[in-house]
N, C-alpha and C. Protein backbone atom coordinates (compact mmCIF):
# COMPACT_ATOMS: atom_id res chain seq x y z
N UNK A 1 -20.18 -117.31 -227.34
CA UNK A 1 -21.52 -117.28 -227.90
C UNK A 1 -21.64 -118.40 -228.92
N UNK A 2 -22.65 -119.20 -228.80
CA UNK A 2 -22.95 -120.17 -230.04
C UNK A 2 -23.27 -119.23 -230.98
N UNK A 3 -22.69 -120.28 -231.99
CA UNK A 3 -23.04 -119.89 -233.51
C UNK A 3 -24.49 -119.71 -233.91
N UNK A 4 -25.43 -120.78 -233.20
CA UNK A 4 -27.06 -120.68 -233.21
C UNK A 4 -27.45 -119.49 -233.07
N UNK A 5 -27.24 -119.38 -231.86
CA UNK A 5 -27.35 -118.19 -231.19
C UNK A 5 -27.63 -116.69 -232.10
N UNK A 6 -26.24 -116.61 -232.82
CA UNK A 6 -25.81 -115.14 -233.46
C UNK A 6 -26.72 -114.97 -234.30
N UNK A 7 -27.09 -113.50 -234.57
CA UNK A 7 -28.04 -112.93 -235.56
C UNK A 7 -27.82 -111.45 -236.11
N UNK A 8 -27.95 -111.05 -236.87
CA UNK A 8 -27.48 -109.70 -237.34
C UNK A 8 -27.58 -108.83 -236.25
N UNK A 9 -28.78 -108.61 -235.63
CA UNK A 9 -28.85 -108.14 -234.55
C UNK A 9 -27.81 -107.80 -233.67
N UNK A 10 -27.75 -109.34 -232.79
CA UNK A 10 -26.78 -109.50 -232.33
C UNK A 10 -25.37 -108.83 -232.94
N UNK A 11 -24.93 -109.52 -233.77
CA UNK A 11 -23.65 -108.98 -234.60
C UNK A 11 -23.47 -107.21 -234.64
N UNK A 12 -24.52 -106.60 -234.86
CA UNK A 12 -24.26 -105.02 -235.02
C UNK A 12 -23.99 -104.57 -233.60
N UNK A 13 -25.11 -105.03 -233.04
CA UNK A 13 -25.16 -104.32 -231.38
C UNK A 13 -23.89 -104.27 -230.87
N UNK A 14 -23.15 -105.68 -230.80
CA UNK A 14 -21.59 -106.36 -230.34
C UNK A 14 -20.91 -105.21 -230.89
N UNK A 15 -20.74 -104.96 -232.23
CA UNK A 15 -20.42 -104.22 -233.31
C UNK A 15 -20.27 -102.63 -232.51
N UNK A 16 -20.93 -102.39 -232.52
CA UNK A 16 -21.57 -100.76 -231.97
C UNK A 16 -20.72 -101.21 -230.47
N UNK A 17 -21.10 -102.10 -229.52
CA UNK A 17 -20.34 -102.12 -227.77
C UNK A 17 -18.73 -101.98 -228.50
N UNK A 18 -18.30 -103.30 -229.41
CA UNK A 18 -17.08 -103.02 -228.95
C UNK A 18 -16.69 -101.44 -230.04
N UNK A 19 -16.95 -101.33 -230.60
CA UNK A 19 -16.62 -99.62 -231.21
C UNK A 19 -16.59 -98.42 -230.03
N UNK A 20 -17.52 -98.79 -229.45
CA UNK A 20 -17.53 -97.66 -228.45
C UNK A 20 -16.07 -98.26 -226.91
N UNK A 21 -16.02 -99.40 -226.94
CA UNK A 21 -14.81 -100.07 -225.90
C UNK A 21 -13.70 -99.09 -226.43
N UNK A 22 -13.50 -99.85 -227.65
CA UNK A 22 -12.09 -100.03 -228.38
C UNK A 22 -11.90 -98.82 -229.59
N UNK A 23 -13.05 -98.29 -230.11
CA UNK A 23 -12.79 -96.99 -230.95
C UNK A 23 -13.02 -97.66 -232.49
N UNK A 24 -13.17 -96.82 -233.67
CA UNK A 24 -13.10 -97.66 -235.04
C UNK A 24 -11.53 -97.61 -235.56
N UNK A 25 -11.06 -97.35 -235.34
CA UNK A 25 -9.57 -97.48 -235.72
C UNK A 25 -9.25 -99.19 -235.42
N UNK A 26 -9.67 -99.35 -234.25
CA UNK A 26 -9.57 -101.00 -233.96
C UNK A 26 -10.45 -102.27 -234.50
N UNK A 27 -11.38 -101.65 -235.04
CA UNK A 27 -12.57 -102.51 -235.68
C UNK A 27 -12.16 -103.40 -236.28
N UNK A 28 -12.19 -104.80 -236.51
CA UNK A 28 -11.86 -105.57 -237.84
C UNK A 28 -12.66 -106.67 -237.27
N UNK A 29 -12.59 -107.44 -238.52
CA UNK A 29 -13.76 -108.89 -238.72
C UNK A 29 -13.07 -109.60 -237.66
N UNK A 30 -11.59 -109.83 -237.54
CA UNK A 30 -10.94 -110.40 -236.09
C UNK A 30 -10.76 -109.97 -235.17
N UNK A 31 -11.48 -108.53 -234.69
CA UNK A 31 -11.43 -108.03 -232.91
C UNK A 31 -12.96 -108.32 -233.06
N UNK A 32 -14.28 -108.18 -233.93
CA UNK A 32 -15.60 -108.83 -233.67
C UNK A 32 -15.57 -109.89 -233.61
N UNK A 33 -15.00 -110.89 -234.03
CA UNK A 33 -15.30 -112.35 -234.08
C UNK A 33 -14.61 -112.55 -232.37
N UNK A 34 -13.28 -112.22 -231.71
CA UNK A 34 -12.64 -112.27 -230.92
C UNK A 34 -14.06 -111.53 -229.77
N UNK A 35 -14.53 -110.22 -229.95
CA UNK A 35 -15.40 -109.95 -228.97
C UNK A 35 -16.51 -110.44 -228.84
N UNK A 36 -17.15 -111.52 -230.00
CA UNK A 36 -18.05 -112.41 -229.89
C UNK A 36 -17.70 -114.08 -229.37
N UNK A 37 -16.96 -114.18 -229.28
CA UNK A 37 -15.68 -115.73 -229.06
C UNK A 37 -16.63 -116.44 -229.88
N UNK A 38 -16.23 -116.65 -231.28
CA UNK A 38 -16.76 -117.40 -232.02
C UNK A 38 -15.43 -116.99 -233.32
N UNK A 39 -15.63 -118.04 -234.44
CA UNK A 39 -14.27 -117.86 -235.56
C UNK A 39 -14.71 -116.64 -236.98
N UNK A 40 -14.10 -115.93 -237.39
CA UNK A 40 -14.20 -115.06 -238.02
C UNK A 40 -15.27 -115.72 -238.72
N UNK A 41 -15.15 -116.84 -239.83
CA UNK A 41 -15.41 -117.66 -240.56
C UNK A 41 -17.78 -117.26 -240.42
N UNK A 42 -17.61 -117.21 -238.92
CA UNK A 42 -18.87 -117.50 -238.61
C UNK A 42 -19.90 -116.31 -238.78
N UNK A 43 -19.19 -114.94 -239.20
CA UNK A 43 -19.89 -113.72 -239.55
C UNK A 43 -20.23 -113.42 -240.82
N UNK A 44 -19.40 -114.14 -241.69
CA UNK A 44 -20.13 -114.42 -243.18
C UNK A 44 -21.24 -115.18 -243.61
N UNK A 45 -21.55 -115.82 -242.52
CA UNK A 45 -22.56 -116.37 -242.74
C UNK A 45 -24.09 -115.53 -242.52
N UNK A 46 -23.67 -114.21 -241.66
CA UNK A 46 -24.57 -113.24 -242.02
C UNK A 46 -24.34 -112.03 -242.46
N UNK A 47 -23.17 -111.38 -243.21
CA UNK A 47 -22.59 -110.10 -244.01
C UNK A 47 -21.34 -110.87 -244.89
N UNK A 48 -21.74 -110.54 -246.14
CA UNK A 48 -20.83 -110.32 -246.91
C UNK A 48 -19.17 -109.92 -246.47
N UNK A 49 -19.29 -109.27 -246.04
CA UNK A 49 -17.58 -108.35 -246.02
C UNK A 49 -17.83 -107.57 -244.59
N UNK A 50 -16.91 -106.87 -244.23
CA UNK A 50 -16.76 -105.38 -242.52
C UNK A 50 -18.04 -104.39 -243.48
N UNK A 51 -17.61 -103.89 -244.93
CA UNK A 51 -18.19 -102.87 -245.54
C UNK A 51 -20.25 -103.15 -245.44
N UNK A 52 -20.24 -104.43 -244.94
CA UNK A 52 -21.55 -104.45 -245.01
C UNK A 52 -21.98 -104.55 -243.24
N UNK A 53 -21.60 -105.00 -242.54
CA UNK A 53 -21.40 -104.97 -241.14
C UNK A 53 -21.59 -102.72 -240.88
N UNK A 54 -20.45 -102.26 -241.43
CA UNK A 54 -20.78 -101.09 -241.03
C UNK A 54 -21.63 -100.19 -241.66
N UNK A 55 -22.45 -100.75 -242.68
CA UNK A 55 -23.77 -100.23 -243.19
C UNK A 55 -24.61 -100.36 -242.54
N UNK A 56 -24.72 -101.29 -241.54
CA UNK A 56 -25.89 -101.83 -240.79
C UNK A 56 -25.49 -101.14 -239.70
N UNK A 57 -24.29 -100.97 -239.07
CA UNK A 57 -23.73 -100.62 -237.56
C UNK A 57 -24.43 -98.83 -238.17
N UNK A 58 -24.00 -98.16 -239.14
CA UNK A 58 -24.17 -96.49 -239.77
C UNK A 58 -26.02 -97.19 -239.34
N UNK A 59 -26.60 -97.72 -240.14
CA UNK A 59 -27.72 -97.06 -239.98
C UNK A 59 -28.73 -97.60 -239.04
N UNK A 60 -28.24 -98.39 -237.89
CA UNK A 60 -28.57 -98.37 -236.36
C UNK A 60 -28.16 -96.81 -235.38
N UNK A 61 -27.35 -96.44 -235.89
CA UNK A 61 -26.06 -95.33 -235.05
C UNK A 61 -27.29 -94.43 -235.51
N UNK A 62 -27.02 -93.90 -236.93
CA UNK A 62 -28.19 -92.89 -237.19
C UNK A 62 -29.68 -92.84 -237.00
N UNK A 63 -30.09 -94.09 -237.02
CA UNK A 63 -31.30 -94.28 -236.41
C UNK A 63 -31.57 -93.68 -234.84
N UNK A 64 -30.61 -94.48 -233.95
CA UNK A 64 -30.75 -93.92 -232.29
C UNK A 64 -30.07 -92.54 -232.29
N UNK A 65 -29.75 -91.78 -233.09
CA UNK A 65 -28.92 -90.45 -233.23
C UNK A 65 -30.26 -89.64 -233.54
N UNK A 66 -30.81 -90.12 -234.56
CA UNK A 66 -32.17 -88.94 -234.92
C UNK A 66 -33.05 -89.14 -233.76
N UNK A 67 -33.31 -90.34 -233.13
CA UNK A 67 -34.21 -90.42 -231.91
C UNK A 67 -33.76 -89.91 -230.61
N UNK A 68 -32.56 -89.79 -230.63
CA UNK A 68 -32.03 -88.95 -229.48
C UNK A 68 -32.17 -87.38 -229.51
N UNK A 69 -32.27 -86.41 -230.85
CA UNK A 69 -32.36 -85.71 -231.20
C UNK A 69 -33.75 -85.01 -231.05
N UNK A 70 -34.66 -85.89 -231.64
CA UNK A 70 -36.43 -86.10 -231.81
C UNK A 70 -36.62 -86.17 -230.03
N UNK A 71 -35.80 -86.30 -229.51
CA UNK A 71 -37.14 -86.98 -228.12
C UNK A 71 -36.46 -85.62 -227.20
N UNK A 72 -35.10 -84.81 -227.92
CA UNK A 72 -35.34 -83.55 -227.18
C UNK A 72 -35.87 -82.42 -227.47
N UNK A 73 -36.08 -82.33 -229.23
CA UNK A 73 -36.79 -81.09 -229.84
C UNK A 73 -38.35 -81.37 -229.81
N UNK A 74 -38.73 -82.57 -229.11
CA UNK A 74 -40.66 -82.70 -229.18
C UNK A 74 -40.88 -82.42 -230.11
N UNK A 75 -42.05 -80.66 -229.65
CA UNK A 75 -42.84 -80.24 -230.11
C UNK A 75 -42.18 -78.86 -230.41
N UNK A 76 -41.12 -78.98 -229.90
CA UNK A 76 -40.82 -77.47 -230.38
C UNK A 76 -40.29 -76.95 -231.51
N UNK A 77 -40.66 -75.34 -231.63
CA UNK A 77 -40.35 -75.11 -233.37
C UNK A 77 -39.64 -73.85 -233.36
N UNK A 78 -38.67 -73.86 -234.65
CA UNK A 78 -38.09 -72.93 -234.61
C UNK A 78 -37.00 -72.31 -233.79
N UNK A 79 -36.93 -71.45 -233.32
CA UNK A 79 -35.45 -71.11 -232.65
C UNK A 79 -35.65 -71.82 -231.70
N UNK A 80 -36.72 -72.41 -230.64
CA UNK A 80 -36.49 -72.91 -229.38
C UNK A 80 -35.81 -74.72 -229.86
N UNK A 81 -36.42 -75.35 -231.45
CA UNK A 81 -36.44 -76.06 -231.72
C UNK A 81 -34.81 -76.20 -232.45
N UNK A 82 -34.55 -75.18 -232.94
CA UNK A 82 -32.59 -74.81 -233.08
C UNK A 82 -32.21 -75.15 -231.72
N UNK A 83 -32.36 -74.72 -230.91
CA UNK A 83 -31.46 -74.68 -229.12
C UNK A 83 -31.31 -76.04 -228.72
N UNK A 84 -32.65 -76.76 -228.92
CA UNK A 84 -32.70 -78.29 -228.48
C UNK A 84 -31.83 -79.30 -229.28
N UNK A 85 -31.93 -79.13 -230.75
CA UNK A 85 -31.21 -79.92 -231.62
C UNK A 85 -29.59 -79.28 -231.11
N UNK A 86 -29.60 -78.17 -230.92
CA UNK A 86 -28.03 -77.60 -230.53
C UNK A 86 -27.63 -78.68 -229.44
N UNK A 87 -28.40 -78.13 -228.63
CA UNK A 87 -27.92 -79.11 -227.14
C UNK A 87 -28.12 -80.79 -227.21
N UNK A 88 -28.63 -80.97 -227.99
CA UNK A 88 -28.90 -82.66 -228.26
C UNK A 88 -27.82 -83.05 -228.67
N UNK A 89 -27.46 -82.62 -229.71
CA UNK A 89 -26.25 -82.75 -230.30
C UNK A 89 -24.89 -82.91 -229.70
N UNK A 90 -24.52 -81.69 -229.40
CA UNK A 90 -23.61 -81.24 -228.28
C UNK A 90 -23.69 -82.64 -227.13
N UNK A 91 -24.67 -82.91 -226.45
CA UNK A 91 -24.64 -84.13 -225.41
C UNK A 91 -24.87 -85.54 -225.87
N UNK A 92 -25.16 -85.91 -227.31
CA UNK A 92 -24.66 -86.85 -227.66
C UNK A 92 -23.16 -86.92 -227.82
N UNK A 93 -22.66 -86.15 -228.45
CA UNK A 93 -21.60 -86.40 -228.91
C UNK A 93 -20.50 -86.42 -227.52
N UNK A 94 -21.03 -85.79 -226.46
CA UNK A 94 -20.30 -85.91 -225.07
C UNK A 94 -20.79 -87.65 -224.29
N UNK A 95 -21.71 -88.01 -224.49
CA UNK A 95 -22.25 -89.26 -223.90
C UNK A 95 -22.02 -90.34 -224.84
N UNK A 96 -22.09 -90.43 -226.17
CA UNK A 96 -21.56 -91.18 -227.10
C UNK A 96 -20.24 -90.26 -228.05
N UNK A 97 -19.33 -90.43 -227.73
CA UNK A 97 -18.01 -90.07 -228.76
C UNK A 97 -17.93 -90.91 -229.65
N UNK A 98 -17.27 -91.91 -229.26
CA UNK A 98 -17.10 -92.98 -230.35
C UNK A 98 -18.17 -92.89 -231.51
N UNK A 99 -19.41 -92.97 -231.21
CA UNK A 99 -20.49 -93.51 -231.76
C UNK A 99 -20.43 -91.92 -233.09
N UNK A 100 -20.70 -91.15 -232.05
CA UNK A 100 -20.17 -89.74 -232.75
C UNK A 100 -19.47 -89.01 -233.94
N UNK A 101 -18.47 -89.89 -233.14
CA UNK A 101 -17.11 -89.71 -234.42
C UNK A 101 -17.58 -90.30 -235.74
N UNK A 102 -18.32 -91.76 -235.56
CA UNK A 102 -18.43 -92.96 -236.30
C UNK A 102 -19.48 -91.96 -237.57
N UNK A 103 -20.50 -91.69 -236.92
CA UNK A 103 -21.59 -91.36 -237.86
C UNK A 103 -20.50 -89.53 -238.71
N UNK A 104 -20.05 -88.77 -238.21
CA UNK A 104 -19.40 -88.06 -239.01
C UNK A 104 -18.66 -88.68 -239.98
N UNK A 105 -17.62 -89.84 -239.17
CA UNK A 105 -16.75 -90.14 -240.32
C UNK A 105 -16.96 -90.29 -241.60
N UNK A 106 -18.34 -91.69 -241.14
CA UNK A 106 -18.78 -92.37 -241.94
C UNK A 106 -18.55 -92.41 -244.13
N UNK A 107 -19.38 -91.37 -244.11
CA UNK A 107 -19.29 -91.20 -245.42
C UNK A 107 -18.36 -91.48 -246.16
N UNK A 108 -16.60 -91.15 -245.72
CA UNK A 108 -15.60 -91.00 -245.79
C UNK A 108 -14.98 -92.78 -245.43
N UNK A 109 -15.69 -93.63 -244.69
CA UNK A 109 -15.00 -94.46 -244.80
C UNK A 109 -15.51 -95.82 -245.78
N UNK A 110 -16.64 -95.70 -246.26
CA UNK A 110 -17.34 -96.68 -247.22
C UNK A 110 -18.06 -96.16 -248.21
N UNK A 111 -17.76 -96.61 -249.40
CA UNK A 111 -18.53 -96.41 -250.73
C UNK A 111 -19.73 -97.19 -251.29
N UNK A 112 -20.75 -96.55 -250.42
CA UNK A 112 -21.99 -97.42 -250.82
C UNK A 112 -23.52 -96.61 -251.26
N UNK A 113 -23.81 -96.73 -252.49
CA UNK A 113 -24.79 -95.62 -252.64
C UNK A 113 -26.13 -96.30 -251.45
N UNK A 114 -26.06 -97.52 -251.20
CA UNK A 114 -27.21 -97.56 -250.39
C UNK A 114 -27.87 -96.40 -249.11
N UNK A 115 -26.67 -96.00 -248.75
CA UNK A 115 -26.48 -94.66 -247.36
C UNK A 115 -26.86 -93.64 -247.75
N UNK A 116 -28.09 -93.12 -247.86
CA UNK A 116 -28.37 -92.16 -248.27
C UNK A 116 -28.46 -90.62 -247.09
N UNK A 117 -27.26 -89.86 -247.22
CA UNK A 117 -26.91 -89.05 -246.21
C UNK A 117 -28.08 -87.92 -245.90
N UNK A 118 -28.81 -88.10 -246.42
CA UNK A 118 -30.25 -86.89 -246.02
C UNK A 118 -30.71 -87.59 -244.59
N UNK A 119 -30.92 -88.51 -244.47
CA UNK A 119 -31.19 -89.26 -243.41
C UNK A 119 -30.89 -88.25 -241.98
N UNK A 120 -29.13 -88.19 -242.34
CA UNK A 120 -28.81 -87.86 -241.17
C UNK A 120 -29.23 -86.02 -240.89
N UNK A 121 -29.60 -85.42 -241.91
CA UNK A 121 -29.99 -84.06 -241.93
C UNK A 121 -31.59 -83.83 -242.12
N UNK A 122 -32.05 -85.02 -241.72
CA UNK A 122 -33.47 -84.59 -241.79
C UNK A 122 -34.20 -83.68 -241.34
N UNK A 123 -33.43 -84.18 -239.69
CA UNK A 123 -34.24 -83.39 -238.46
C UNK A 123 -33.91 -82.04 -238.90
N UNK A 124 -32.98 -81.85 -238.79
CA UNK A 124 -32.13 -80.15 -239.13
C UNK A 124 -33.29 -79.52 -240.35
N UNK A 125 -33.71 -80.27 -241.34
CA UNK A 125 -33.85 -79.71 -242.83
C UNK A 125 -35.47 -79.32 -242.08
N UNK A 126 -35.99 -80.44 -241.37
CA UNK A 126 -37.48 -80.32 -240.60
C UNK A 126 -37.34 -79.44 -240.03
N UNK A 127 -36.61 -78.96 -239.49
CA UNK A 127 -36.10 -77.31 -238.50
C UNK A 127 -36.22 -75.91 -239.42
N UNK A 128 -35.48 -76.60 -240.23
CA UNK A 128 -35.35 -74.92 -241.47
C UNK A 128 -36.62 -74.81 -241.94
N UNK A 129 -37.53 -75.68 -242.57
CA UNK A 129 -39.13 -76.02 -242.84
C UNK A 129 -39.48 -74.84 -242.70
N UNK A 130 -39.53 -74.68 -240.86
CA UNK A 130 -40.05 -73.98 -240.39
C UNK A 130 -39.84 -72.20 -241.07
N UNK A 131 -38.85 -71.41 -241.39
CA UNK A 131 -38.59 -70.96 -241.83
C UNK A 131 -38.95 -70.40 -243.09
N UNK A 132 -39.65 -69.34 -243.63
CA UNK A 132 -39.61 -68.66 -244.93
C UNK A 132 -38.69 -68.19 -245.58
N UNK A 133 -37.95 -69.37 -245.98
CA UNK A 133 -36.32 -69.30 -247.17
C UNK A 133 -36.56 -70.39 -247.87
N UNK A 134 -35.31 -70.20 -248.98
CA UNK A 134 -35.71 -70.87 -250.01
C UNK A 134 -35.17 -72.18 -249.92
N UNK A 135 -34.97 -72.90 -250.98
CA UNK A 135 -34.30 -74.47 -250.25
C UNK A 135 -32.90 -74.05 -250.51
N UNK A 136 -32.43 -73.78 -251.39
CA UNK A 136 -30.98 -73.46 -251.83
C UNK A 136 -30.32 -73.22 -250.52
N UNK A 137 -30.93 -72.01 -249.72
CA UNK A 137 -30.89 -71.33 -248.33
C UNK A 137 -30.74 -72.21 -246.98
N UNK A 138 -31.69 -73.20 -247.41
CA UNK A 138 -31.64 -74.11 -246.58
C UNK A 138 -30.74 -75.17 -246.40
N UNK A 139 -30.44 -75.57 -247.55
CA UNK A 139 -29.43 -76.74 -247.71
C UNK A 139 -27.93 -76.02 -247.19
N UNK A 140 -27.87 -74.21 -247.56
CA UNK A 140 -26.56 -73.94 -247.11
C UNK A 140 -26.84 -73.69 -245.68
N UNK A 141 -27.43 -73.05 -244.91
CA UNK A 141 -27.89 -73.09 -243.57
C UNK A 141 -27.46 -74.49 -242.74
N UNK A 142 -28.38 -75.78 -242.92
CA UNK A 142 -27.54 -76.94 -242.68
C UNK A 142 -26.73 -77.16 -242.48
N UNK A 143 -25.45 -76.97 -243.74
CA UNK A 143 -24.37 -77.05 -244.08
C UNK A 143 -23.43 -76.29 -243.09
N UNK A 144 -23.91 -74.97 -242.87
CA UNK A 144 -23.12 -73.93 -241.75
C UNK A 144 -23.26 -74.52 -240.25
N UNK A 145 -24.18 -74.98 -240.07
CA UNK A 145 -24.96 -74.63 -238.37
C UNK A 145 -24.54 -76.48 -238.58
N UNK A 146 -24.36 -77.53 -239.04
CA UNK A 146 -24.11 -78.93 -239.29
C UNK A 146 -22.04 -78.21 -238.86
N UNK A 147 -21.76 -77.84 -239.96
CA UNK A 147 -20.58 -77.10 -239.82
C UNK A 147 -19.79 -76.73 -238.13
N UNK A 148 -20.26 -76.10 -238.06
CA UNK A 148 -19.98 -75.20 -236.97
C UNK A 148 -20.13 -75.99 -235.60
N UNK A 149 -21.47 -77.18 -235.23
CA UNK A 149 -21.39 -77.95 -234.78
C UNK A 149 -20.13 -78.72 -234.40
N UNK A 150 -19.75 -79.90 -235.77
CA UNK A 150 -18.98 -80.50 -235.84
C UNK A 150 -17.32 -79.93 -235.38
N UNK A 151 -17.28 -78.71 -235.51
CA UNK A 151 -15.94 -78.35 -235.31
C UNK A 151 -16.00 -77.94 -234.03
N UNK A 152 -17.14 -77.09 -233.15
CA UNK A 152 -16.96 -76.81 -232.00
C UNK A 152 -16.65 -78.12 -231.39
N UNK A 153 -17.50 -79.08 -231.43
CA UNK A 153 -17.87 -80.13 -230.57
C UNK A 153 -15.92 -80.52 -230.79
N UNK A 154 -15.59 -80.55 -231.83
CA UNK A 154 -14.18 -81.26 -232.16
C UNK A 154 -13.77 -80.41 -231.04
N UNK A 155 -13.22 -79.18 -231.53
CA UNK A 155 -12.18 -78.58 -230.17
C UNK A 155 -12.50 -78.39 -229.20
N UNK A 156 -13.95 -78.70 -228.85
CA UNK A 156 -13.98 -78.79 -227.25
C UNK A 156 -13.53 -80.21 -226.88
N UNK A 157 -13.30 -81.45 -227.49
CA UNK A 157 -13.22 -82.75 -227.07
C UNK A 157 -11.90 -82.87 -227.02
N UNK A 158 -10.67 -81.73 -227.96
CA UNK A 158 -9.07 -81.60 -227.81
C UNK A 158 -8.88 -80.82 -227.01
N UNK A 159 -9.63 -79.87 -226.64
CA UNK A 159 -8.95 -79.28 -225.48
C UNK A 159 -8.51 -77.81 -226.30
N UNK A 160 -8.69 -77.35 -227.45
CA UNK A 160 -8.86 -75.77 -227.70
C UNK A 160 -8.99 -74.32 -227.30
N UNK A 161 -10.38 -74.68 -226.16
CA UNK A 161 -10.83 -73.84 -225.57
C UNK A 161 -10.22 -73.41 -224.55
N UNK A 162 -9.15 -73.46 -224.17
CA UNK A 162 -8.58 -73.04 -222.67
C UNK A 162 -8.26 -71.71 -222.23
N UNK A 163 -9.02 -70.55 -222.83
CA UNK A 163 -9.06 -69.41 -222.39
C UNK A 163 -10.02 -69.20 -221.20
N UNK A 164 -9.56 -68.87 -220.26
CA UNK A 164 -10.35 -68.70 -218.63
C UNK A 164 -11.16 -67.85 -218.58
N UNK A 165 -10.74 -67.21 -219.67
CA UNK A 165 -11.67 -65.35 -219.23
C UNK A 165 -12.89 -65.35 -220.08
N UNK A 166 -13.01 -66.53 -221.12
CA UNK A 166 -14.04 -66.77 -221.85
C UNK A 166 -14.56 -67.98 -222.08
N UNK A 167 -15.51 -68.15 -221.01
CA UNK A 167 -16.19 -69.57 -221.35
C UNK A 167 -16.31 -70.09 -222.58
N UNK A 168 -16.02 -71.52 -222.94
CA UNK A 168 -16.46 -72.26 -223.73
C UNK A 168 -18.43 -72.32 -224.06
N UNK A 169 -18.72 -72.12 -222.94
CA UNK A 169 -20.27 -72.39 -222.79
C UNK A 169 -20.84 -70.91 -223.46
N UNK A 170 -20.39 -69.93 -223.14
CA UNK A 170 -20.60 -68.81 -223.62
C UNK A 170 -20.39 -68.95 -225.22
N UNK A 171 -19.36 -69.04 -225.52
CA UNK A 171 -19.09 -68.95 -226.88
C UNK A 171 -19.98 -69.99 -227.64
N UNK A 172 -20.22 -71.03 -227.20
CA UNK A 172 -21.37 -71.99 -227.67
C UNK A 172 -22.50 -71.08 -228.15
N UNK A 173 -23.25 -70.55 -227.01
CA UNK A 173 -24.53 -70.02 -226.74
C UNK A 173 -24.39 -69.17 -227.92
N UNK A 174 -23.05 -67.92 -227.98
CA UNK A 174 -23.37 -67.05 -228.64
C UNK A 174 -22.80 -67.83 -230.10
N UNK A 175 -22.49 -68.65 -230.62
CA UNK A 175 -22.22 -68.84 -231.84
C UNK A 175 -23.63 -69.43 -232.40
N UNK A 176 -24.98 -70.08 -231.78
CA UNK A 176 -25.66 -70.29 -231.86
C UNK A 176 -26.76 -69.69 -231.93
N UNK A 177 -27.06 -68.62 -231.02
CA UNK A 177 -27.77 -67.31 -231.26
C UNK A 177 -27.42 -66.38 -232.45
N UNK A 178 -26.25 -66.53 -232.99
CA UNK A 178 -25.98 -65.86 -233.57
C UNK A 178 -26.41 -66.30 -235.44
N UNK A 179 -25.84 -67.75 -235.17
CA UNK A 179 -26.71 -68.61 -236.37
C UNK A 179 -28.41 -68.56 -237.06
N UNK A 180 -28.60 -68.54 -235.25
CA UNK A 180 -30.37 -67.95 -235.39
C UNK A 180 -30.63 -66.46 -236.05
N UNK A 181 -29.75 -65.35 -235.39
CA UNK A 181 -29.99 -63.92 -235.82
C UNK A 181 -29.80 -64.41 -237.69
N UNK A 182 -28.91 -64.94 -237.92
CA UNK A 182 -28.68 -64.69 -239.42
C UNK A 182 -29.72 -65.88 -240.31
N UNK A 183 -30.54 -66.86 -239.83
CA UNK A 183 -31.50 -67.58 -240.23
C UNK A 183 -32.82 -66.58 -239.90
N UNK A 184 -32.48 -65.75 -238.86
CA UNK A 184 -33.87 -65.04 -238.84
C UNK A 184 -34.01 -63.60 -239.76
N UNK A 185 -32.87 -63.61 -240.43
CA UNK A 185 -32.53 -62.06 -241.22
C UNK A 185 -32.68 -62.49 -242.59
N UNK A 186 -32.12 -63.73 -243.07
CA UNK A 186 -32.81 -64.34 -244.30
C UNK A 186 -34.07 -64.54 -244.86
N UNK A 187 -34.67 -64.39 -244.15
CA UNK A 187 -36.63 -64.78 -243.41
C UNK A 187 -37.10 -63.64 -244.06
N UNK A 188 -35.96 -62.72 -243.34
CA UNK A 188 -36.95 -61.25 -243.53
C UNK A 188 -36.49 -61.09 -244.85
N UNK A 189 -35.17 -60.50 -245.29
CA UNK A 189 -35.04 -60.88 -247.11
C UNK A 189 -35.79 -61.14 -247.86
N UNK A 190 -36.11 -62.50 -247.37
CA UNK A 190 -37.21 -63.07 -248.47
C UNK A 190 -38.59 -63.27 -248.50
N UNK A 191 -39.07 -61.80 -247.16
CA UNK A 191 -40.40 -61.39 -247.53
C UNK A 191 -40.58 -60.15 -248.33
């Protein structure tokens, strides 16, 4: 690629392909410059440092992550609108892993107040909205059903689940219905 050529753009997108090739464990300013065939030298000329490269790569990732999310919950609200973000979720993280992993890690691998992590809990927090609880309620709700997510999705991707007599898919469904029963019992509480 000419040097003309390159543009932040460019640079993240490359960024994001080879992450998803090669994984972030492999990431560095010399496997991008190498997957762009151009000299390290030539990416400073549009990021500072990797730490600014993966601010931009985080909030492209989270950007097409909430729109992947958004274009399966529509219009729907509430528990049907829980099921969709469930399953959105769940099939991103099966169709993009890498990308997946990346936006969990994230937080954990760069210190930048610019990243402001509500971003990535919007949709979810727009979900609880719906709901008559309080915010306190809400922020821990998130936190559980964000929770519970992240770890299923983990041991289904190691291989955990290998009991025959009890679907994985089942236990999904019902750990999720079950999230709902106790978001819908808080509701009532706090009428």
């Amino acid at each position: 690629m000419s040097r003309k050529n390159l543009t932040k753009e460019i640079i993240v997108n490359e960024a994001i392909a080879l992450i998803n090739q090669d994984g972030y464990a492999k990431f560095t300013l010399q496997a991008l410059s190498r997957h762009l065939d151009i000299k390290a030298p030539s990416l400073y000329n549009h990021f500072k440092n990797l730490d600014e490269i993966n601010v931009e790569v985080f909030k492209k990732l989270v950007n097409e992550y909430n729109a992947f999310k958004s274009a399966h919950i529509g219009d729907l609200r509430r528990e049907k609108a829980i099921w969709a973000y469930a399953n959105a979720v769940r099939e991103y993280s099966q169709t993009y892993p890498e990308q997946f992993k990346l936006i969990l890690l994230f937080p954990s691998l760069i210190n930048n107040k610019e990243i402001s992590i509500p971003v990535v809990i919007s949709i979810l927090m727009d979900i609880l909205d719906q709901y008559a609880i309080g915010e306190t309620q809400k922020y821990h709700f998130q936190r559980i059903f964000r929770s519970f997510m992240s770890g299923f999705i983990t041991y289904e991707r190691v291989g955990f689940f290998r009991n025959n007599d009890i679907s994985k898919d089942e236990s999904y469904r019902f750990a999720i219905q079950t999230f709902i029963s106790a978001l819908e019992l808080e509701e009532i509480r706090n009428r």
